[in-house]
Protein backbone atom coordinates (compact mmCIF):
# COMPACT_ATOMS: atom_id res chain seq x y z
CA UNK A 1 0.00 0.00 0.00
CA UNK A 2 2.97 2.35 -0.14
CA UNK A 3 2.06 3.06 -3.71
CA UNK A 4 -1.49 4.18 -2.80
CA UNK A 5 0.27 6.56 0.22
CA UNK A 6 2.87 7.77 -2.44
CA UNK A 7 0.06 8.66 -5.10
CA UNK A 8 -1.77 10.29 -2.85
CA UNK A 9 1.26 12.42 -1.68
CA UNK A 10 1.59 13.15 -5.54
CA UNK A 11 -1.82 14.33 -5.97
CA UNK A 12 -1.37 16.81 -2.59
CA UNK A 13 -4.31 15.13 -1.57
CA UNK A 14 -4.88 13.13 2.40
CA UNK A 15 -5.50 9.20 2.04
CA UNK A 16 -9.35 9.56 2.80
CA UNK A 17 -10.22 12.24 0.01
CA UNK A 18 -13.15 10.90 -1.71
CA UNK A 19 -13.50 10.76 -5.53
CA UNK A 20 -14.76 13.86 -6.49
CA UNK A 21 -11.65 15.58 -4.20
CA UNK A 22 -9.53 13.36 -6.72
CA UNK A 23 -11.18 13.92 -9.98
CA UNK A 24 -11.22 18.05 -8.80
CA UNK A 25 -7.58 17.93 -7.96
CA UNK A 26 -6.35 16.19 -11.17
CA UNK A 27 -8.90 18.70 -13.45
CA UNK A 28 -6.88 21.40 -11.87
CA UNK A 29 -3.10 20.12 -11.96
CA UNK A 30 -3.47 19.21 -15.33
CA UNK A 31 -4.92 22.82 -15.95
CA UNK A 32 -1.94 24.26 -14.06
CA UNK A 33 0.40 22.38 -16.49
CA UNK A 34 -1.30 23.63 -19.60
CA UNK A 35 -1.16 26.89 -18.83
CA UNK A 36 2.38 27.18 -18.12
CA UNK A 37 2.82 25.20 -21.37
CA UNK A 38 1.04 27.68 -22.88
CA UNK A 39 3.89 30.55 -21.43
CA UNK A 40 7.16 30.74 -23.56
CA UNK A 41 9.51 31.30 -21.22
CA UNK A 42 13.28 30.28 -21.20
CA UNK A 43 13.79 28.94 -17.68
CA UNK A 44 11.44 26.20 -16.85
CA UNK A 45 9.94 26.74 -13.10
CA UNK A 46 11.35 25.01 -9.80
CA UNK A 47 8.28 23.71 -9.13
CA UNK A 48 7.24 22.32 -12.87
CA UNK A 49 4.56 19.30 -12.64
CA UNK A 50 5.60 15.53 -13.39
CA UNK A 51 3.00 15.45 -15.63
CA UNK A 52 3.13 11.37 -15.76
CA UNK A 53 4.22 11.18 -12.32
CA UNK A 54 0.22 12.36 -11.94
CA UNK A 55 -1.43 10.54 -14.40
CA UNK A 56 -0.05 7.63 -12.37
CA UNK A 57 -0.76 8.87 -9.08
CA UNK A 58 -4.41 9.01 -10.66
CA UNK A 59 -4.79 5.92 -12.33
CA UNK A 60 -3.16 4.37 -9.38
CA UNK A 61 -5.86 6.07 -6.88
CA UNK A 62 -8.74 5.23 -9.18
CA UNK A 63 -7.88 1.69 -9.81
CA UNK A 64 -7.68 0.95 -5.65
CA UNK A 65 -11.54 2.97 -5.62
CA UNK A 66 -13.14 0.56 -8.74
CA UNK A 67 -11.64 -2.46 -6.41
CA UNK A 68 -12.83 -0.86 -3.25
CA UNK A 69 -16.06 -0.52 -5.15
CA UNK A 70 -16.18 -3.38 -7.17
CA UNK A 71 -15.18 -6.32 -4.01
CA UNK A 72 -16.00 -5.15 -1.24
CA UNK A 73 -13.62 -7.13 0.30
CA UNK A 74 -9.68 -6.79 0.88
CA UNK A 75 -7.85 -8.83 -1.99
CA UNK A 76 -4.22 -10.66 -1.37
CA UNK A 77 -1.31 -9.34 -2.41
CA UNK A 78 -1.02 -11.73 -5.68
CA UNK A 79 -4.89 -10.85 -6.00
CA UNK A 80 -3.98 -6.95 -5.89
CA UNK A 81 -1.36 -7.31 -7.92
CA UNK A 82 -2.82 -8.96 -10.82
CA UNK A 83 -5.73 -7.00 -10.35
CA UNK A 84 -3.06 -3.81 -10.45
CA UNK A 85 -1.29 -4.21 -13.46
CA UNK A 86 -4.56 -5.27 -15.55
CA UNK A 87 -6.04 -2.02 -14.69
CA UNK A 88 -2.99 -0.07 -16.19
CA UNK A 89 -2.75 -2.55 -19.17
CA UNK A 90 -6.83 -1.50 -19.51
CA UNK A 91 -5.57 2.08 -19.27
CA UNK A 92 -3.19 2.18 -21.36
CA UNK A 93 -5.02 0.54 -23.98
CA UNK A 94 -8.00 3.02 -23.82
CA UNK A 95 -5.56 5.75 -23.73
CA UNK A 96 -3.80 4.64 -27.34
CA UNK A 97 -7.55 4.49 -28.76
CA UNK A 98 -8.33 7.84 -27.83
CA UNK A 99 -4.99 9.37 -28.73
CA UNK A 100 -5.65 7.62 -32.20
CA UNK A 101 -9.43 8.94 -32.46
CA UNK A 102 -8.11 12.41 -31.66
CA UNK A 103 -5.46 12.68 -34.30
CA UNK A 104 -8.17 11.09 -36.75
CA UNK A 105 -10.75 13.85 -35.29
CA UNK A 106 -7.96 16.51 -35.75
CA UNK A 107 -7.30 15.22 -39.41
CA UNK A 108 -10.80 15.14 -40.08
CA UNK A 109 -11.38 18.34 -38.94
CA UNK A 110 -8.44 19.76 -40.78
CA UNK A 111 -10.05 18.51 -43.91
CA UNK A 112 -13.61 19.20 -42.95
CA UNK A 113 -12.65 23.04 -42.25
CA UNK A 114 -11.43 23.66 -45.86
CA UNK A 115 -14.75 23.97 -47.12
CA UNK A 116 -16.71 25.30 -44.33
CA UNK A 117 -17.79 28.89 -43.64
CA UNK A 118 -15.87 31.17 -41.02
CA UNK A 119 -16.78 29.38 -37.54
CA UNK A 120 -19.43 32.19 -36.02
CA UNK A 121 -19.59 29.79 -32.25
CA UNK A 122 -18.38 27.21 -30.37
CA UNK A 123 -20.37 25.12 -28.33
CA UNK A 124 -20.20 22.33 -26.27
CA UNK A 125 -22.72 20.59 -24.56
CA UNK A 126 -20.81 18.83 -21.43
CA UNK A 127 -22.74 16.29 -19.09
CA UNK A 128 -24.97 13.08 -18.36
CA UNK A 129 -26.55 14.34 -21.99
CA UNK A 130 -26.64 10.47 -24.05
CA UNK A 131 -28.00 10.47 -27.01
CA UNK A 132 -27.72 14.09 -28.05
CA UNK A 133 -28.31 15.10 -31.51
CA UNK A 134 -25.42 17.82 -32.00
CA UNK A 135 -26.37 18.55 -35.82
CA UNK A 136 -29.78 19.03 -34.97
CA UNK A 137 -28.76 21.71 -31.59
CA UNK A 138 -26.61 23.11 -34.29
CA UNK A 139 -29.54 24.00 -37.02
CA UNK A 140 -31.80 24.96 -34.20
CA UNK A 141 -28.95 27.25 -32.67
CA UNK A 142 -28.50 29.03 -36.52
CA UNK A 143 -32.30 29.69 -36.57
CA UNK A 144 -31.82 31.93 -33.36
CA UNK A 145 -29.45 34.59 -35.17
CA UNK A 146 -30.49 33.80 -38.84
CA UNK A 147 -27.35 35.42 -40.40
CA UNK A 148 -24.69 33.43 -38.61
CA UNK A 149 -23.77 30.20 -41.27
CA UNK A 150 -21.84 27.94 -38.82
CA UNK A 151 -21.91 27.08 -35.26
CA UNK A 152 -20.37 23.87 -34.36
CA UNK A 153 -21.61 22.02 -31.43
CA UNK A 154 -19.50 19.06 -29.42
CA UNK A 155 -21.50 16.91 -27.17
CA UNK A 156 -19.23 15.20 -24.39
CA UNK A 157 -21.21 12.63 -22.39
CA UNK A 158 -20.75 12.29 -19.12
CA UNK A 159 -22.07 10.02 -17.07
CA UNK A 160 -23.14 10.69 -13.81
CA UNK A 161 -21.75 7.63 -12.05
CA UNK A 162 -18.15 5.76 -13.09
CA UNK A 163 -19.09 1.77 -13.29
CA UNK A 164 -17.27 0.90 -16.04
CA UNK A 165 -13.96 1.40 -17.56
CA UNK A 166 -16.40 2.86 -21.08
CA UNK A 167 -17.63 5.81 -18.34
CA UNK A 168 -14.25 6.38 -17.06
CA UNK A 169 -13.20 6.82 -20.74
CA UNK A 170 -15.84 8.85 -21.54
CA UNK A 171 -14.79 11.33 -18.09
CA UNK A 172 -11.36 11.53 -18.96
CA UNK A 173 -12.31 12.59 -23.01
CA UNK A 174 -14.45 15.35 -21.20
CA UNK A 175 -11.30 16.58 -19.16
CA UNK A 176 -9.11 16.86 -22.18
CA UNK A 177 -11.74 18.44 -24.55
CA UNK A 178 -12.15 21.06 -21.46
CA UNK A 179 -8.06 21.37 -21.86
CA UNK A 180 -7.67 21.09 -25.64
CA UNK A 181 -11.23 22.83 -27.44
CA UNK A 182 -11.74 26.28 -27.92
CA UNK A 183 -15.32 26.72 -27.00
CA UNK A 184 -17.74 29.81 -26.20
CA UNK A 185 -20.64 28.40 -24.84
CA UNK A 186 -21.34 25.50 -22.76
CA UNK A 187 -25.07 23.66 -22.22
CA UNK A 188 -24.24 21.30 -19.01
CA UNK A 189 -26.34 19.26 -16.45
CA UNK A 190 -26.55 20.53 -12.52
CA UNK A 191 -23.66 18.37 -11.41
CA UNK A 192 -21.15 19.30 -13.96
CA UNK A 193 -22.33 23.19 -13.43
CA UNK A 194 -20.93 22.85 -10.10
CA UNK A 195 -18.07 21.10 -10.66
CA UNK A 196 -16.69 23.15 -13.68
CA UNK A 197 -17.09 26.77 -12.06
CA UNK A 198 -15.67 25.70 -8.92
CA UNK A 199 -12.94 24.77 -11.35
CA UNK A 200 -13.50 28.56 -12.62
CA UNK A 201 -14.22 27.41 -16.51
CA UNK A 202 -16.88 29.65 -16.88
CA UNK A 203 -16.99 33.54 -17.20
CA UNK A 204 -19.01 35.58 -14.66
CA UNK A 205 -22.42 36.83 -16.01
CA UNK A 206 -22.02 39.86 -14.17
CA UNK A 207 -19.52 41.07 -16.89
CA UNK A 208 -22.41 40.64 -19.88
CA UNK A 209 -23.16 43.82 -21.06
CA UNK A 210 -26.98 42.83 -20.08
CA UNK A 211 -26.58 41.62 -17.07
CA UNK A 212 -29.36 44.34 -16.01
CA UNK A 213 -31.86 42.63 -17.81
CA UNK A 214 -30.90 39.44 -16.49
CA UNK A 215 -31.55 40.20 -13.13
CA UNK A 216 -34.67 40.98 -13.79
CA UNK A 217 -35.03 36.82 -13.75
CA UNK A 218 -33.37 35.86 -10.37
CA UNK A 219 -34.92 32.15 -10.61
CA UNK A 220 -33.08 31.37 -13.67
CA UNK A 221 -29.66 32.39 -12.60
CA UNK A 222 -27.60 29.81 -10.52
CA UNK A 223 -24.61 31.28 -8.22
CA UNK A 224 -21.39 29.35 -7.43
CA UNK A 225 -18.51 29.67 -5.04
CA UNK A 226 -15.42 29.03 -7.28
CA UNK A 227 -12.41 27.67 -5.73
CA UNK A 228 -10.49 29.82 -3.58
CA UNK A 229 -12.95 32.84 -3.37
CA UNK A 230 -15.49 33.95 -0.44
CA UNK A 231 -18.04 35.65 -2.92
CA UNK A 232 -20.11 33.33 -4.83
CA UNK A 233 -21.03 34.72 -8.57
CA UNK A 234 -23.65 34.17 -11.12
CA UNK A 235 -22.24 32.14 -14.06
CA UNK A 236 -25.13 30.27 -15.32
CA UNK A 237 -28.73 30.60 -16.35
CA UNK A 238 -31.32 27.47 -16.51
CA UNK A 239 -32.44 27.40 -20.00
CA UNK A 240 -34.38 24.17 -19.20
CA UNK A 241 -36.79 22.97 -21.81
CA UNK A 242 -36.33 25.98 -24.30
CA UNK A 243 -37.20 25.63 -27.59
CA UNK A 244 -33.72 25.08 -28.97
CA UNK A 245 -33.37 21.90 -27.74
CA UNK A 246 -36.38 20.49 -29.79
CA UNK A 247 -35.49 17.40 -31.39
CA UNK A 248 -32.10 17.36 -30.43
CA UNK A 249 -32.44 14.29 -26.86
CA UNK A 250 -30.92 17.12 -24.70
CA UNK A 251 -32.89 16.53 -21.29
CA UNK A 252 -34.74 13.30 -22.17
CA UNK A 253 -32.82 11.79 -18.81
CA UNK A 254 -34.09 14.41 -16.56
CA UNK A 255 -31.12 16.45 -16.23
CA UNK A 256 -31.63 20.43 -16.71
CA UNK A 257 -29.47 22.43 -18.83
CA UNK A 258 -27.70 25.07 -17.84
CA UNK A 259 -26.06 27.78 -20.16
CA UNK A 260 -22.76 29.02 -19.32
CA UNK A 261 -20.14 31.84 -21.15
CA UNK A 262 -16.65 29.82 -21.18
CA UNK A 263 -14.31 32.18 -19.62
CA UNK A 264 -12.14 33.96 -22.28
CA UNK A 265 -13.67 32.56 -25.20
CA UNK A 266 -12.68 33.55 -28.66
CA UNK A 267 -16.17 34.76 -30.08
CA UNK A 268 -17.29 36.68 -26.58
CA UNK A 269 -19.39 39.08 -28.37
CA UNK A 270 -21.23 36.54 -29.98
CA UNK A 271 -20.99 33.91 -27.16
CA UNK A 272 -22.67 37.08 -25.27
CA UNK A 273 -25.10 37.45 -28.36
CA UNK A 274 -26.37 33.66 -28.17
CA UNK A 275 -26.96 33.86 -24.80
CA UNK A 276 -28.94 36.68 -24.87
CA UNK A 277 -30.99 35.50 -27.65
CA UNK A 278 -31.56 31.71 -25.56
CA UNK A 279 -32.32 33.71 -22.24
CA UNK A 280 -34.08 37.06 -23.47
CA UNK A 281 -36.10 36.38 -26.33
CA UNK A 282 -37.73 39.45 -27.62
């Protein structure tokens, strides 16, 4: 068990932190990496992540949970160790299909984009959403703001509960597409609302330039204390059951959908735009 104690120690995280703690704490180191990635600097800093060492530590803290979970009971050592390895060999497996799907994606893209129009929005729908129709959300997004020709919509399932290695797959494509996509707006369920502005994804509404009018509907709005501040802020409005999602599966499992302004996102005065259309209609 000194390898569970040592990934633990990796994460920065006590031996009794529960999953979400470890799911919150990986979303945010592997955050912290990107972004200094992201800075050209000469000097790399003293205190630069192991970004494997962490991906280890979190495979390594996940597989003892899905044996927790999935026994009951304490295994043997030549149990555990079998039991061990097989999860990595799983891992590492379902990690060589998705880096192959996302250079085909990428590829695909690449080709797709050549004979698109100029991209007008981004948006992702993020949460326990199966089923989702993303062409259809994108058609019925266009017929808000007639004169926009493209807005490309990504739906990332997530599932609410992780029972299978397929739903742990699916979490960890969600974390990277948070990392890796450039997106504007964001449609996601309750739980995943929380989660992701804790994580401070999302821009404050307060900062719209009609965030006047928007008060004017204090039932819609939903508040959230991000990480690391006392003041909570609005960053979300319910858009349950509007039209827009006609056709399109979003909801069918109960879940409401909650719109959200990525922070920083490359289209803001039309991610503003589309949100104002979705929560203001005329």
């Amino acid at each position: 068990m000194d390898e569970l104690k040592q990934a633990y120690e990796k994460m920065g995280l006590p031996e009794d932190a529960s999953r979400e703690q470890v799911e919150q704490r990986y979303f945010l180191l592997m955050k912290k990496s990107r972004s200094r990635q992201q800075r050209e600097v000469d000097q790399p800093a003293d205190d630069e992540l192991d970004i494997d060492a962490i991906n280890r530590a979190y495979n390594r803290i996940l597989g003892y949970e899905a044996e927790k979970e999935g026994t009951g009971e304490k295994q043997t050592k030549a149990g555990y160790f079998f039991y061990y390895y097989k999860f990595h060999t799983i891992a590492v497996i379902v990690a060589l299909v998705l880096i192959i799907l996302t250079v085909k994606g990428i590829v695909d893209r690449h080709n797709e984009e050549a004979h698109k129009p100029p991209l007008d929005l981004a948006v992702t729908v993020y949460g326990n959403f199966f089923g989702t129709d993303g062409d259809r959300l994108s058609q019925n997004l266009l017929h808000k703001i007639p004169e926009w020709k493209r807005i490309d919509v990504n739906v990332n399932t997530i599932p609410k509960e992780i029972k299978s290695q397929q739903d742990m797959a699916l979490q960890q494509k969600g974390m990277i597409t948070l990392m890796t996509d450039k997106m504007d707006l964001l449609i996601v369920d309750e739980s995943n609302f929380e989660t992701l502005a804790k994580q401070k994804v999302f821009m404050p509404l307060d900062r719209t330039p009609f965030w006047p009018e928007l008060q004017k509907h204090p039932e819609r709005i939903r508040n959230a204390l991000a990480d690391e501040e006392t003041v909570s802020h609005p960053y979300g409005v319910d858009i349950t059951g509007n039209d827009v999602f006609s056709g399109t599966q979003v909801g069918a499992f109960g879940e409401k959908q909650i719109l959200a302004v990525r922070f920083a996102p490359a289209h803001q005065d039309k991610a503003f735009r589309m949100l104002q259309a979705l929560t203001l209609p005329k």
